[in-house]
C-alpha atoms as a PDB file:
ATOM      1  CA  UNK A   1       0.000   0.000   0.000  1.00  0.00           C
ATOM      2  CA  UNK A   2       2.975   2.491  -0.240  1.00  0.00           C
ATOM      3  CA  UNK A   3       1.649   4.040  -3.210  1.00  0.00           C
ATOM      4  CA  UNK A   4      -0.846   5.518  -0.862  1.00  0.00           C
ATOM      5  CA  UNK A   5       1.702   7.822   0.732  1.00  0.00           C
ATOM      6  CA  UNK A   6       3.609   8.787  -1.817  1.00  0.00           C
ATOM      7  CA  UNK A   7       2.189  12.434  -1.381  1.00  0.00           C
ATOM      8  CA  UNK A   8       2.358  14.964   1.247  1.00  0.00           C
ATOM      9  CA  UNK A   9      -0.531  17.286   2.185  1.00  0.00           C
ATOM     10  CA  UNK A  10      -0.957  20.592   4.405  1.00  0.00           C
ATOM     11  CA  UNK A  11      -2.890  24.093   6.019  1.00  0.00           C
ATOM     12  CA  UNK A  12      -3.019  27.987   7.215  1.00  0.00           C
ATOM     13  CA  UNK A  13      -4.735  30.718   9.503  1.00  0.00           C
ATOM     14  CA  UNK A  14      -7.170  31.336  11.530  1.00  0.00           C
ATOM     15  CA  UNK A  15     -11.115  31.295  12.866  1.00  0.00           C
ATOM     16  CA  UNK A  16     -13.849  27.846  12.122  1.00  0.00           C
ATOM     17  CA  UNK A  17     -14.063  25.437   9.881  1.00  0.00           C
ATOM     18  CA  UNK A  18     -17.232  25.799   7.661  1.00  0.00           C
ATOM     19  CA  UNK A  19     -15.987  26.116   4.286  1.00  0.00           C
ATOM     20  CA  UNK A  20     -17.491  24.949   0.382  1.00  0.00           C
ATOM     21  CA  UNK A  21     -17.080  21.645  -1.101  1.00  0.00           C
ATOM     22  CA  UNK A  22     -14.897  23.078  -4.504  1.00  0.00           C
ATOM     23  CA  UNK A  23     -13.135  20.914  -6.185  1.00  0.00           C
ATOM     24  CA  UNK A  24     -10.714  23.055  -8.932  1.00  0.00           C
ATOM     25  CA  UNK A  25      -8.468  25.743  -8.527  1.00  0.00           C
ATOM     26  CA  UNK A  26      -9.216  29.116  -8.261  1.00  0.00           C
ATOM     27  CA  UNK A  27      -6.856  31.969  -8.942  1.00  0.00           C
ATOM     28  CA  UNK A  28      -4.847  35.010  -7.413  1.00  0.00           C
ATOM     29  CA  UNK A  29      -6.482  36.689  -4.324  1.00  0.00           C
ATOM     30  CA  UNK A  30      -3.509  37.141  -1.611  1.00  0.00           C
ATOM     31  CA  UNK A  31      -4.992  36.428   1.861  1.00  0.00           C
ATOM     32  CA  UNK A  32      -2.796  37.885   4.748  1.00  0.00           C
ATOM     33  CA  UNK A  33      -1.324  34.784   7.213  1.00  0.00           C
ATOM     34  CA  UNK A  34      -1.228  35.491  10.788  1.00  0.00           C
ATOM     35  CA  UNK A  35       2.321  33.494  10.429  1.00  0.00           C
ATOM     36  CA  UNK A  36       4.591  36.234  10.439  1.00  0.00           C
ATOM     37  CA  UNK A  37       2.612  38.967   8.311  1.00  0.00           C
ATOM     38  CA  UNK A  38       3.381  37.434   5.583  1.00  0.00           C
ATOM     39  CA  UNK A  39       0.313  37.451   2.728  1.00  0.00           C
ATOM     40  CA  UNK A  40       0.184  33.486   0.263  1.00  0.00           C
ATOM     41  CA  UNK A  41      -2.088  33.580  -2.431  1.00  0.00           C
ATOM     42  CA  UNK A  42      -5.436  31.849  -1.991  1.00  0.00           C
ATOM     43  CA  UNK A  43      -5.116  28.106  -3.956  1.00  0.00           C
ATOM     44  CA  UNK A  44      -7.597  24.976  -3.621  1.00  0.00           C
ATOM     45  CA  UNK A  45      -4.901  23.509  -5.875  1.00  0.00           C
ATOM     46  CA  UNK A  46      -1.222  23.673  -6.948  1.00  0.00           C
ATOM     47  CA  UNK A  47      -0.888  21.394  -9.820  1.00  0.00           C
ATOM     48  CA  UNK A  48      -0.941  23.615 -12.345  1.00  0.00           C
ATOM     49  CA  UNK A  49       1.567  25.814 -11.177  1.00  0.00           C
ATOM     50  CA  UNK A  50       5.171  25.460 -11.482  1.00  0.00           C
ATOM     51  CA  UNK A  51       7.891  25.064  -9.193  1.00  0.00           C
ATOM     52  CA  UNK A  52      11.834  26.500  -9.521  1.00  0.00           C
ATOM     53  CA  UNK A  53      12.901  22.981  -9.625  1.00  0.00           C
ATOM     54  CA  UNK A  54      10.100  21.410 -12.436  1.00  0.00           C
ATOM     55  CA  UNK A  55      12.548  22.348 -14.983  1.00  0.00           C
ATOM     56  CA  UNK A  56      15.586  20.301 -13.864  1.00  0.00           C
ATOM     57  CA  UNK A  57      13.014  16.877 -13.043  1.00  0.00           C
ATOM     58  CA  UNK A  58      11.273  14.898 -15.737  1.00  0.00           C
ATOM     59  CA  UNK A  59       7.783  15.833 -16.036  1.00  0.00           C
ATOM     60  CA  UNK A  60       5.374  13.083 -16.307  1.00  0.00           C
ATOM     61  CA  UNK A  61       4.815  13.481 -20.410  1.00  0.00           C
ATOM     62  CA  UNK A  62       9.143  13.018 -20.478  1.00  0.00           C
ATOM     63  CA  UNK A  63       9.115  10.507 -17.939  1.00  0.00           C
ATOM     64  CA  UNK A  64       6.355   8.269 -20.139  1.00  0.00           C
ATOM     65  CA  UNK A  65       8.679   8.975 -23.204  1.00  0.00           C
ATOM     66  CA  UNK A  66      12.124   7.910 -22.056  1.00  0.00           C
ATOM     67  CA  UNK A  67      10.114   4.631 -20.294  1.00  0.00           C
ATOM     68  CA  UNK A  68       8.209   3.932 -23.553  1.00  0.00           C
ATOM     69  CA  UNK A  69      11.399   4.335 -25.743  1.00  0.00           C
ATOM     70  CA  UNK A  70      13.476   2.179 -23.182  1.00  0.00           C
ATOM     71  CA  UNK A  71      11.016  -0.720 -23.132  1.00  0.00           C
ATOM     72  CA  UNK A  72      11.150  -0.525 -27.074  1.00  0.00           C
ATOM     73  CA  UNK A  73      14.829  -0.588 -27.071  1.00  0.00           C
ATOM     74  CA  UNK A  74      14.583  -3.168 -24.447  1.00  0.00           C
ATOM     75  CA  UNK A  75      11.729  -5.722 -26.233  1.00  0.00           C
ATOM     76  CA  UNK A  76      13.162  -5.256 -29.757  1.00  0.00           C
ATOM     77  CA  UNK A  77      17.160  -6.280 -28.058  1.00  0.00           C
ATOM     78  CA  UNK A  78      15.567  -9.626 -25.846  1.00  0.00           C
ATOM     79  CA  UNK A  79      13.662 -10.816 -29.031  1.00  0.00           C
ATOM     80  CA  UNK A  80      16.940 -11.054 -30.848  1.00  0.00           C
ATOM     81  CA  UNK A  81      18.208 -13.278 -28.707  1.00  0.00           C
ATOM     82  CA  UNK A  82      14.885 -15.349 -28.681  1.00  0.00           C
ATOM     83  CA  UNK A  83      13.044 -13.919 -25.893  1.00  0.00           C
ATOM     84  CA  UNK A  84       9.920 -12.706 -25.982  1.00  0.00           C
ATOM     85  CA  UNK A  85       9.883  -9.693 -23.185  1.00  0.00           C
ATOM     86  CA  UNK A  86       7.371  -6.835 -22.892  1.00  0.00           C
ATOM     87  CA  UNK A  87       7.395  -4.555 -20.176  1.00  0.00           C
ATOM     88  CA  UNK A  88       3.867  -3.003 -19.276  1.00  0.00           C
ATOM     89  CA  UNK A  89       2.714   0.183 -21.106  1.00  0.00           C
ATOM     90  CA  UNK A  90       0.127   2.121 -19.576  1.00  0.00           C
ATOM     91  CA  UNK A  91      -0.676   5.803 -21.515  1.00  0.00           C
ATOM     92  CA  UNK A  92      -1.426   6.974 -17.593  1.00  0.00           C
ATOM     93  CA  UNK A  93       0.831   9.550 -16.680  1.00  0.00           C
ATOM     94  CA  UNK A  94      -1.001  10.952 -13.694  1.00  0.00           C
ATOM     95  CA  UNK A  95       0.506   8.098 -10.955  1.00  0.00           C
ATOM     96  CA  UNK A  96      -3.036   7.326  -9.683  1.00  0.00           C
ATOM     97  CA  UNK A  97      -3.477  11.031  -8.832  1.00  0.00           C
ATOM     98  CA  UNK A  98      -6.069  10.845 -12.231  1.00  0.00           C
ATOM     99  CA  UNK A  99      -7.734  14.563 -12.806  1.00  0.00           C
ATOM    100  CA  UNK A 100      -5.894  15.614  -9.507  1.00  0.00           C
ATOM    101  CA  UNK A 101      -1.987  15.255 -11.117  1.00  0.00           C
ATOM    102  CA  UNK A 102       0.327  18.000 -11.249  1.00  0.00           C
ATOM    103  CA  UNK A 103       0.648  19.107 -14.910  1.00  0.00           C
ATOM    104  CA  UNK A 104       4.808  20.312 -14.285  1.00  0.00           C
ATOM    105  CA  UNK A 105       6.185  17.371 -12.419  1.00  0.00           C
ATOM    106  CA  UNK A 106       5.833  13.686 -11.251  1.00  0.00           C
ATOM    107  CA  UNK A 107       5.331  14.205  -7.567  1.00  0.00           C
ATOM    108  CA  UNK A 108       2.163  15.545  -6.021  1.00  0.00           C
ATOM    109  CA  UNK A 109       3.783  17.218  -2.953  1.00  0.00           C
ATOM    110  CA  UNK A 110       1.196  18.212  -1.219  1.00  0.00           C
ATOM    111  CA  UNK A 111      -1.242  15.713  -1.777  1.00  0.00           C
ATOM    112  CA  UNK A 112      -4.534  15.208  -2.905  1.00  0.00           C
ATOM    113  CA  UNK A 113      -5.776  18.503  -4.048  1.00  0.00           C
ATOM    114  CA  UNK A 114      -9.435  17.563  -5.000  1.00  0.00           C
ATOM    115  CA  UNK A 115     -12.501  17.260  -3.389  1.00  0.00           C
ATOM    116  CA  UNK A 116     -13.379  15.453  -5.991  1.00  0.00           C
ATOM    117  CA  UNK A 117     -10.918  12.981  -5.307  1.00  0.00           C
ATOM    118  CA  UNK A 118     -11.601  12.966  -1.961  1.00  0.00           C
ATOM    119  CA  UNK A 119     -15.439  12.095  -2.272  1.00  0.00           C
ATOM    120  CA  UNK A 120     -14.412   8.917  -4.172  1.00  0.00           C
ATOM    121  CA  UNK A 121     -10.714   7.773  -3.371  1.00  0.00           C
ATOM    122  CA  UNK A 122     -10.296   8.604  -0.074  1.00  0.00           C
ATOM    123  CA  UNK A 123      -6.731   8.885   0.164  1.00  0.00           C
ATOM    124  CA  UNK A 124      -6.736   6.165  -2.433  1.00  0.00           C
ATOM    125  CA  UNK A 125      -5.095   6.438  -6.549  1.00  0.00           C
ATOM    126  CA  UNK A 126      -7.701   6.428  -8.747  1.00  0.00           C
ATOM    127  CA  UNK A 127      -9.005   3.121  -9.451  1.00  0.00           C
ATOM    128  CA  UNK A 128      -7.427   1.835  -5.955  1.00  0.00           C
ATOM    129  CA  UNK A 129      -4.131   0.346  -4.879  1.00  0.00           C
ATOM    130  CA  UNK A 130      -3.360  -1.838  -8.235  1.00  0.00           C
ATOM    131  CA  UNK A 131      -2.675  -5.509  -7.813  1.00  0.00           C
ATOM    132  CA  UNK A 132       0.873  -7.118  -8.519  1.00  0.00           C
ATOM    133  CA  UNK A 133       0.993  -7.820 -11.535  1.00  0.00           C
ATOM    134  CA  UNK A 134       3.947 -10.550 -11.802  1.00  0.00           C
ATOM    135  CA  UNK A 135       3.469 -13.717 -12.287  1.00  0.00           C
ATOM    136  CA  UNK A 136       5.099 -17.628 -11.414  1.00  0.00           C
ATOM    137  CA  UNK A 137       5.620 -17.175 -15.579  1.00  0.00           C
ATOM    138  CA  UNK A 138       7.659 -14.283 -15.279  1.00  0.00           C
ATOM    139  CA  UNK A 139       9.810 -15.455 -12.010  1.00  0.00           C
ATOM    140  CA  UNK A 140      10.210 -18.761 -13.646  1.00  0.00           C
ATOM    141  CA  UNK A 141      11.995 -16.647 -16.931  1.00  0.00           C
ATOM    142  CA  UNK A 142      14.205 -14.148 -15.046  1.00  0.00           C
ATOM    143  CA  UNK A 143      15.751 -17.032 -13.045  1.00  0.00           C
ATOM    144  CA  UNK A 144      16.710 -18.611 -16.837  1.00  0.00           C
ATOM    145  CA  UNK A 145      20.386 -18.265 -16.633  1.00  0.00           C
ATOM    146  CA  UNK A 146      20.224 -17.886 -20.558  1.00  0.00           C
ATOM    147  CA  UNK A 147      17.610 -14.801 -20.347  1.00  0.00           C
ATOM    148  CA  UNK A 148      19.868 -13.462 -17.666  1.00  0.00           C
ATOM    149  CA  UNK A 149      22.912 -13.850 -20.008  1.00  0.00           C
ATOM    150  CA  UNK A 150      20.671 -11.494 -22.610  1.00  0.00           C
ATOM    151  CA  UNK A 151      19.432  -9.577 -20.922  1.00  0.00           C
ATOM    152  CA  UNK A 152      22.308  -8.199 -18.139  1.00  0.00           C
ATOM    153  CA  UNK A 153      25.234  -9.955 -19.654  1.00  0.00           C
ATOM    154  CA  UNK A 154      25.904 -12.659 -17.382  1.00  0.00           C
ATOM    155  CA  UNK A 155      23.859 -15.851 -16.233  1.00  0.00           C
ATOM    156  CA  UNK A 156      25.332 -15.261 -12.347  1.00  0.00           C
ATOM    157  CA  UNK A 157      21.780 -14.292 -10.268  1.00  0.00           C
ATOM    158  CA  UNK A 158      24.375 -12.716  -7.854  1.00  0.00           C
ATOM    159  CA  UNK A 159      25.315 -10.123 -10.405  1.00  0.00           C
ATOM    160  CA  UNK A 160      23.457  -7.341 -11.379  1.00  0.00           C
ATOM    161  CA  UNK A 161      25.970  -7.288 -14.513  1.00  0.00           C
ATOM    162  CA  UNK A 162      28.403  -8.992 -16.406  1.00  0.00           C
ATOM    163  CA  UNK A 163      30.702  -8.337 -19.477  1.00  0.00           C
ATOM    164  CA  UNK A 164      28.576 -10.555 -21.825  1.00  0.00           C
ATOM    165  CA  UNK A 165      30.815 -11.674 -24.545  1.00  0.00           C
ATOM    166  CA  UNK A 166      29.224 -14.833 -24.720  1.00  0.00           C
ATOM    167  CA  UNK A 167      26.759 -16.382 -26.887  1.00  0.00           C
ATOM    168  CA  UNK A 168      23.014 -16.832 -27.167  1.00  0.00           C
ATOM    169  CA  UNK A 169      20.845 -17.917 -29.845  1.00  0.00           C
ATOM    170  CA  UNK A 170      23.438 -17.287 -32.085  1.00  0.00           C
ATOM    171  CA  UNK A 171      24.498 -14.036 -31.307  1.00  0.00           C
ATOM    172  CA  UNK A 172      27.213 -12.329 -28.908  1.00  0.00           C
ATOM    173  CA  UNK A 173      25.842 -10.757 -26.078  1.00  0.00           C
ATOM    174  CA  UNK A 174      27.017  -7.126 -25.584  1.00  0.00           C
ATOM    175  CA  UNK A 175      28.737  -5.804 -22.242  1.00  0.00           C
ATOM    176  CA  UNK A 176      25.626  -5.069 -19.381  1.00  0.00           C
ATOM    177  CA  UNK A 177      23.158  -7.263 -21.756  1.00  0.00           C
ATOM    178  CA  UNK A 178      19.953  -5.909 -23.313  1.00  0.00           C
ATOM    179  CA  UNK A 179      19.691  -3.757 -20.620  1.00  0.00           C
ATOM    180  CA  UNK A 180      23.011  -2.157 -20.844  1.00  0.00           C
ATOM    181  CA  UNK A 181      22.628  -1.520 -24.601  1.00  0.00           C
ATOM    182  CA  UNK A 182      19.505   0.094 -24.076  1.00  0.00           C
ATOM    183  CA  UNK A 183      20.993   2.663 -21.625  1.00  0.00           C
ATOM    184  CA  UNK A 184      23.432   3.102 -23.848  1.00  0.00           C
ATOM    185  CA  UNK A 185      21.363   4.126 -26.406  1.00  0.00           C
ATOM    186  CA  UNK A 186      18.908   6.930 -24.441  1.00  0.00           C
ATOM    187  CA  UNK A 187      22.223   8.011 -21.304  1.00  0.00           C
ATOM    188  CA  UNK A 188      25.170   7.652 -23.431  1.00  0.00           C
ATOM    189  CA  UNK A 189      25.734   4.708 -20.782  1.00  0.00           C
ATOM    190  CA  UNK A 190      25.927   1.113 -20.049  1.00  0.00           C
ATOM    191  CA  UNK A 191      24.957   2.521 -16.666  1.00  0.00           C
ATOM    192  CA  UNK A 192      23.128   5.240 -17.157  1.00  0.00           C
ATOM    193  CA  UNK A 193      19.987   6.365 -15.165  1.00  0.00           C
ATOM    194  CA  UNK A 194      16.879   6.798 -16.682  1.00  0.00           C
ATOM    195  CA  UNK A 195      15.243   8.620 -13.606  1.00  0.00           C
ATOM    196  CA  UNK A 196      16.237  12.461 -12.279  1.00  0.00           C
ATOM    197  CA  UNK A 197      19.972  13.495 -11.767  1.00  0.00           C
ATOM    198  CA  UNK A 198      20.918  12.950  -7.539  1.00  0.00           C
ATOM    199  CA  UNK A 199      21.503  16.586  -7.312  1.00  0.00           C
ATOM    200  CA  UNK A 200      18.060  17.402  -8.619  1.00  0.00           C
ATOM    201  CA  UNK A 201      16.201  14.477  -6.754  1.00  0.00           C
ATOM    202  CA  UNK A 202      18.071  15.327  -3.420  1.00  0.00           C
ATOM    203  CA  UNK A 203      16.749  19.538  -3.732  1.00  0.00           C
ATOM    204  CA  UNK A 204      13.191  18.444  -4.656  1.00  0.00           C
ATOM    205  CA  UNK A 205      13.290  16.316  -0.999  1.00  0.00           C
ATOM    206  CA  UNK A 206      15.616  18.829   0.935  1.00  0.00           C
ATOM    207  CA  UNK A 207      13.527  21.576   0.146  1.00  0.00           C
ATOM    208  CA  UNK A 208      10.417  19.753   0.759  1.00  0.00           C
ATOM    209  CA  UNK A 209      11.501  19.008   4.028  1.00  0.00           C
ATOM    210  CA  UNK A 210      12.773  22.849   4.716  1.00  0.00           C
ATOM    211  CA  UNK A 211       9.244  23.720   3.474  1.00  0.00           C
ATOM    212  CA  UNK A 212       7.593  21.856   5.988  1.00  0.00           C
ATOM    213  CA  UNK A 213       9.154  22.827   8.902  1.00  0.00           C
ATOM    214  CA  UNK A 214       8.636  26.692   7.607  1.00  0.00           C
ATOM    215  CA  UNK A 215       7.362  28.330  10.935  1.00  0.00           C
ATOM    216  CA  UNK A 216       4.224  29.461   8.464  1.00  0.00           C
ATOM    217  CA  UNK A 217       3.692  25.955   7.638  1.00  0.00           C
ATOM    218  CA  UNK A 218       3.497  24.805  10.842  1.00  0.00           C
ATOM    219  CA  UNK A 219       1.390  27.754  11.966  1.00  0.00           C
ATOM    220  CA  UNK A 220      -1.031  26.959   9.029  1.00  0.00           C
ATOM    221  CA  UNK A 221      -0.720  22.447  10.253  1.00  0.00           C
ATOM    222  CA  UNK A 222      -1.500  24.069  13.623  1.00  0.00           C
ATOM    223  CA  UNK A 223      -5.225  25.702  11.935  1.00  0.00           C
ATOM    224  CA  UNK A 224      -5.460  22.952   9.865  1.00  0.00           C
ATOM    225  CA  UNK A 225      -5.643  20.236  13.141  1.00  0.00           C
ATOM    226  CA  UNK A 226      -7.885  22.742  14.884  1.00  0.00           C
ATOM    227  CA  UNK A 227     -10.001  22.856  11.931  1.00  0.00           C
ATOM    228  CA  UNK A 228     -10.054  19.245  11.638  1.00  0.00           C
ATOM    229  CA  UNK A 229     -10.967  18.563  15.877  1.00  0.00           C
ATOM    230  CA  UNK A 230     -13.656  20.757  15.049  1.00  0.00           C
ATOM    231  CA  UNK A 231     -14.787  18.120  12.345  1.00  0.00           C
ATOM    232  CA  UNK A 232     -14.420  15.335  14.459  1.00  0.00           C
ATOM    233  CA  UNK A 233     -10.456  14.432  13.713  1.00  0.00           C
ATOM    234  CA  UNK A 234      -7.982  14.054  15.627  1.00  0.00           C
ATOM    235  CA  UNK A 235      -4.466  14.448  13.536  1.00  0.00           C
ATOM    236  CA  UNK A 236      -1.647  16.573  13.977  1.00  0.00           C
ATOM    237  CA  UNK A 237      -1.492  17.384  10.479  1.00  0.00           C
ATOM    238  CA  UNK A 238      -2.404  16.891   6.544  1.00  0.00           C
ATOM    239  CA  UNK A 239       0.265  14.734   6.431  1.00  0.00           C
ATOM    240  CA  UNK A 240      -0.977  12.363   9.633  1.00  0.00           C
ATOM    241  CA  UNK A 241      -4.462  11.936   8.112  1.00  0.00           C
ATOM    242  CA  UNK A 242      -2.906  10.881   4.248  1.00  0.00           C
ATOM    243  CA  UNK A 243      -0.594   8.241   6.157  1.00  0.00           C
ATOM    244  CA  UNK A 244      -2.876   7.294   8.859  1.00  0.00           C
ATOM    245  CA  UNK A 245      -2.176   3.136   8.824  1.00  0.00           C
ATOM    246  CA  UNK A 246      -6.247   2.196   8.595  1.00  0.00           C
ATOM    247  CA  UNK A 247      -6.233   3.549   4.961  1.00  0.00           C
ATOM    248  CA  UNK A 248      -3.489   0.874   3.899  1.00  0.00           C
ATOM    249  CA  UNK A 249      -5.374  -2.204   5.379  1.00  0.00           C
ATOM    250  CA  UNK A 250      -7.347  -2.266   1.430  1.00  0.00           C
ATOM    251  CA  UNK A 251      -7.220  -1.669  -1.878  1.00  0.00           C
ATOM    252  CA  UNK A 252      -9.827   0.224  -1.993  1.00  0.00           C
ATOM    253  CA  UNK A 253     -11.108   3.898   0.512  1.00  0.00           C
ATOM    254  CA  UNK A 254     -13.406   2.739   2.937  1.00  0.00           C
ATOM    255  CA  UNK A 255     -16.689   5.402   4.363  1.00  0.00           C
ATOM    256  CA  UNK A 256     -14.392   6.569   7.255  1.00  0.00           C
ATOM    257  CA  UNK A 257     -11.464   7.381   5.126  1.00  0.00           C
ATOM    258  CA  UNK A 258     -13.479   9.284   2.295  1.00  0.00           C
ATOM    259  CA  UNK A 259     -15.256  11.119   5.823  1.00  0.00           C
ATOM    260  CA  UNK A 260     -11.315  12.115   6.227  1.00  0.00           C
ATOM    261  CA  UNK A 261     -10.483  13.023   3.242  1.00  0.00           C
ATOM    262  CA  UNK A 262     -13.498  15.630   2.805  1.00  0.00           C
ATOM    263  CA  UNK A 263     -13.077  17.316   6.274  1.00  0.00           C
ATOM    264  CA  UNK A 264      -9.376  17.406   5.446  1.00  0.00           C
ATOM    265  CA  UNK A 265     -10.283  19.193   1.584  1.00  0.00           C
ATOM    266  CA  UNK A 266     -12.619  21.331   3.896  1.00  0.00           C
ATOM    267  CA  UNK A 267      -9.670  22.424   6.351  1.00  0.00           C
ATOM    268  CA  UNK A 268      -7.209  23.070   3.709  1.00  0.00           C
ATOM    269  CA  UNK A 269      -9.622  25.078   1.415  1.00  0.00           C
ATOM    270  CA  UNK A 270     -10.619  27.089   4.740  1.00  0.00           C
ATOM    271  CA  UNK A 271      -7.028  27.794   6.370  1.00  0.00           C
ATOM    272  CA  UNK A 272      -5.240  27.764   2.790  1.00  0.00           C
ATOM    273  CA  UNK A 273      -3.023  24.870   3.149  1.00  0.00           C
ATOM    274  CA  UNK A 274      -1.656  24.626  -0.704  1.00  0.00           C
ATOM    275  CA  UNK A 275      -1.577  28.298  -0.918  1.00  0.00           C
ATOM    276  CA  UNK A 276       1.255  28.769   2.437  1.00  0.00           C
ATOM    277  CA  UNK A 277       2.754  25.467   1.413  1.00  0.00           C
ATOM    278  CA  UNK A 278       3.504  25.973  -2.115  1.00  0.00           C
ATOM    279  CA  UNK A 279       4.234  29.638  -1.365  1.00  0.00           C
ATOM    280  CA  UNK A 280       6.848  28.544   0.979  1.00  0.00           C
ATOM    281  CA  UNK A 281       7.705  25.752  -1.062  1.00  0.00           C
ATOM    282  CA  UNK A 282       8.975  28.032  -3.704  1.00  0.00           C
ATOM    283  CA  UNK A 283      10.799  30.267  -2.212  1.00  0.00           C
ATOM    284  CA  UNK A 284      13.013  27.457  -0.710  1.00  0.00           C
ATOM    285  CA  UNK A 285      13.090  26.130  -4.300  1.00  0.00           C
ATOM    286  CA  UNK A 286      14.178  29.259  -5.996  1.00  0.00           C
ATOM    287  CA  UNK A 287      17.373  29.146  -3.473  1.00  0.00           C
ATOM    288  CA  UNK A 288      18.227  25.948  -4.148  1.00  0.00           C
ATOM    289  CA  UNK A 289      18.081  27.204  -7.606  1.00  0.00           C
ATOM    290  CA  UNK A 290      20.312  30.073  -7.747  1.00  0.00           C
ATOM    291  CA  UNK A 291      22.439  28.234  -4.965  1.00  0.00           C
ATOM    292  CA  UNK A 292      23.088  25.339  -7.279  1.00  0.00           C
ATOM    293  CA  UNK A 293      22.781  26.757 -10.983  1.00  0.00           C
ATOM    294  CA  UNK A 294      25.895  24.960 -12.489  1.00  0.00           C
ATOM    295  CA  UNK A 295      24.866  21.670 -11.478  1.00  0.00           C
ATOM    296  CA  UNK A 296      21.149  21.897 -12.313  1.00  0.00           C
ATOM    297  CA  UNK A 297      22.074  23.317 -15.780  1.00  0.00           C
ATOM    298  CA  UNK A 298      24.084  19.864 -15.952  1.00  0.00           C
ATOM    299  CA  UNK A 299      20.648  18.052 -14.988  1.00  0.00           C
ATOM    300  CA  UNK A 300      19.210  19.755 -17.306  1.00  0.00           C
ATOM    301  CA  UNK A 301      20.994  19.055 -20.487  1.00  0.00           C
ATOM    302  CA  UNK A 302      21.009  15.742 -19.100  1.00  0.00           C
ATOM    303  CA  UNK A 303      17.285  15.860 -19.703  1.00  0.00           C
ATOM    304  CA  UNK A 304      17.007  17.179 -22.691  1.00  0.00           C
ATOM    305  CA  UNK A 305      19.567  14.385 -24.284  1.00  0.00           C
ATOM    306  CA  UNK A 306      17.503  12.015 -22.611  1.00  0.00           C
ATOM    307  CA  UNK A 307      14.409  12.998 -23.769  1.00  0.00           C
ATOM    308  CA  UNK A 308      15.821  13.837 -27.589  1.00  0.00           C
ATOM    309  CA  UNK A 309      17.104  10.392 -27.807  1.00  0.00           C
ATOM    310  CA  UNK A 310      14.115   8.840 -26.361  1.00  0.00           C
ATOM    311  CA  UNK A 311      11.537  10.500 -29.078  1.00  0.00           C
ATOM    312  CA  UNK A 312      14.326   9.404 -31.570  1.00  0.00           C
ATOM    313  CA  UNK A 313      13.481   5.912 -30.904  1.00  0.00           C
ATOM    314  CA  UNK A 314      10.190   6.269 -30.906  1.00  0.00           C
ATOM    315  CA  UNK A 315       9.995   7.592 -34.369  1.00  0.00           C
ATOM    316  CA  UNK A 316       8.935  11.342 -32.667  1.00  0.00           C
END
């Protein structure tokens, strides 16, 4: 059930907890925050709206483009060497989050923003948690020292890979396998990752973190629980209620949960929770930035090669 807490939520200021049940974003009003003076911009939603650090991460339409391209690369390499191998396709790019996605980047980061959502997932993806989809077929072909040989170079299971060199159906296996020629291919690397650049995945959690403990985002957590005890709830904040361990016990929300997961859309439309967050959020963001330009413009072209080669492949 970890997919169910792979986003974070959160809240502002002051006074009760009556509030509308509206489910898309609506625009630029600044509402002053007791937290400091300091005045966020009123937001049901931040998915729309960019971050500093979007540029430097895949976005979810580049992210579904270098996976397609390497499972191409991938399928079209195992074949040769008589294996038939697909990896699962799936033209879903919005990681369960469905309508609710953020348009600029792969990671939620604050959570649900929907009421929407909320009314019918619970704290759930879209559709539910998915089964596991492997199967005694597959585990019975990856342990074929001969599909191992294609596919990573060598037929030791207590190597993740070998040289190749050797032959199979015919044909000499390259160094790193199928899998190594594939990186090659979209990294410029037997070894090459097909995922964010450290630097760039290390800001995007740093600064997450440095948001959250923000003295105006714990000053808007703080509204957000009182809003929430005045509902009923007992959490300390948006983040407690998404990870709270009676939501993982099925695959699907149950009544309580989606009971949650309204009075928690309520809260955070009342007390402004995405507006403070993402406010803060950003300005964290934009330091890291201008704190790290030369290696983010690295992660960057990095990207862009990635993504060029990918399309390449794909005939885009």
């Amino acid at each position: 059930m970890s997919a169910m807490i792979a986003f974070v939520s959160i809240s502002l200021a002051a006074s009760g907890c009556v509030g509308s049940d509206s489910t898309d974003v609506t625009g630029a009003t600044e509402r002053p925050n007791s937290a400091g003076g300091t005045s966020f911009e009123q937001m049901l939603s931040a998915q729309d709206r960019e971050l500093p650090l979007d540029k430097y991460l895949l976005n979810p339409k580049q992210s579904k483009t270098v996976q397609d391209a390497y499972a191409k690369l991938l399928s079209a390499c195992m074949h040769g060497y008589g294996f038939e191998y697909e990896i699962p396709q799936s033209d879903d790019t919005s990681g369960g989050m469905g309508e609710d996605a953020p348009r600029t980047r792969v990671d939620g980061r604050y959570g649900y923003q929907s009421m929407a959502h909320a009314r019918t997932w619970g704290y759930h993806p879209v559709g539910g948690v998915p089964e596991e989809n492997s199967t005694a077929s597959d585990e019975v072909t990856h342990a074929n020292p001969e599909w191992s040989l294609a596919a990573r170079g060598t037929r030791d299971p207590g190597k993740e890979f070998g040289p190749g060199g050797r032959t199979a159906n015919g044909q000499i296996v390259p160094d790193h396998g199928c899998v190594g020629k594939a990186l090659q291919q979209l990294t410029g690397s037997q070894e090459g990752d097909l995922g964010d650049s450290e630097l760039a995945t290390s800001l995007k959690f740093s600064t997450l973190t440095d948001s959250r403990e923000d003295n105006a985002t714990r000053e808007v957590f703080r509204q957000w629980s009182a809003c929430m005890y005045k509902e009923g709830y007992s959490y300390l904040d948006p983040i407690a209620a998404l990870a709270d361990p009676q939501w993982q016990a099925g695959r699907q929300a149950t009544k309580p949960e989606i009971r949650v997961a309204v009075a928690d859309q309520r809260c955070r439309e009342r007390e402004n929770v995405v507006g403070v967050w993402f406010g803060v959020d950003r300005k964290y963001q934009q330091q890291a930035v201008e704190s790290r330009a030369k290696g983010l413009a690295a992660a960057k072209q990095n990207i862009d090669r990635k993504v060029k080669a990918a399309q390449s492949v794909l005939g885009k």
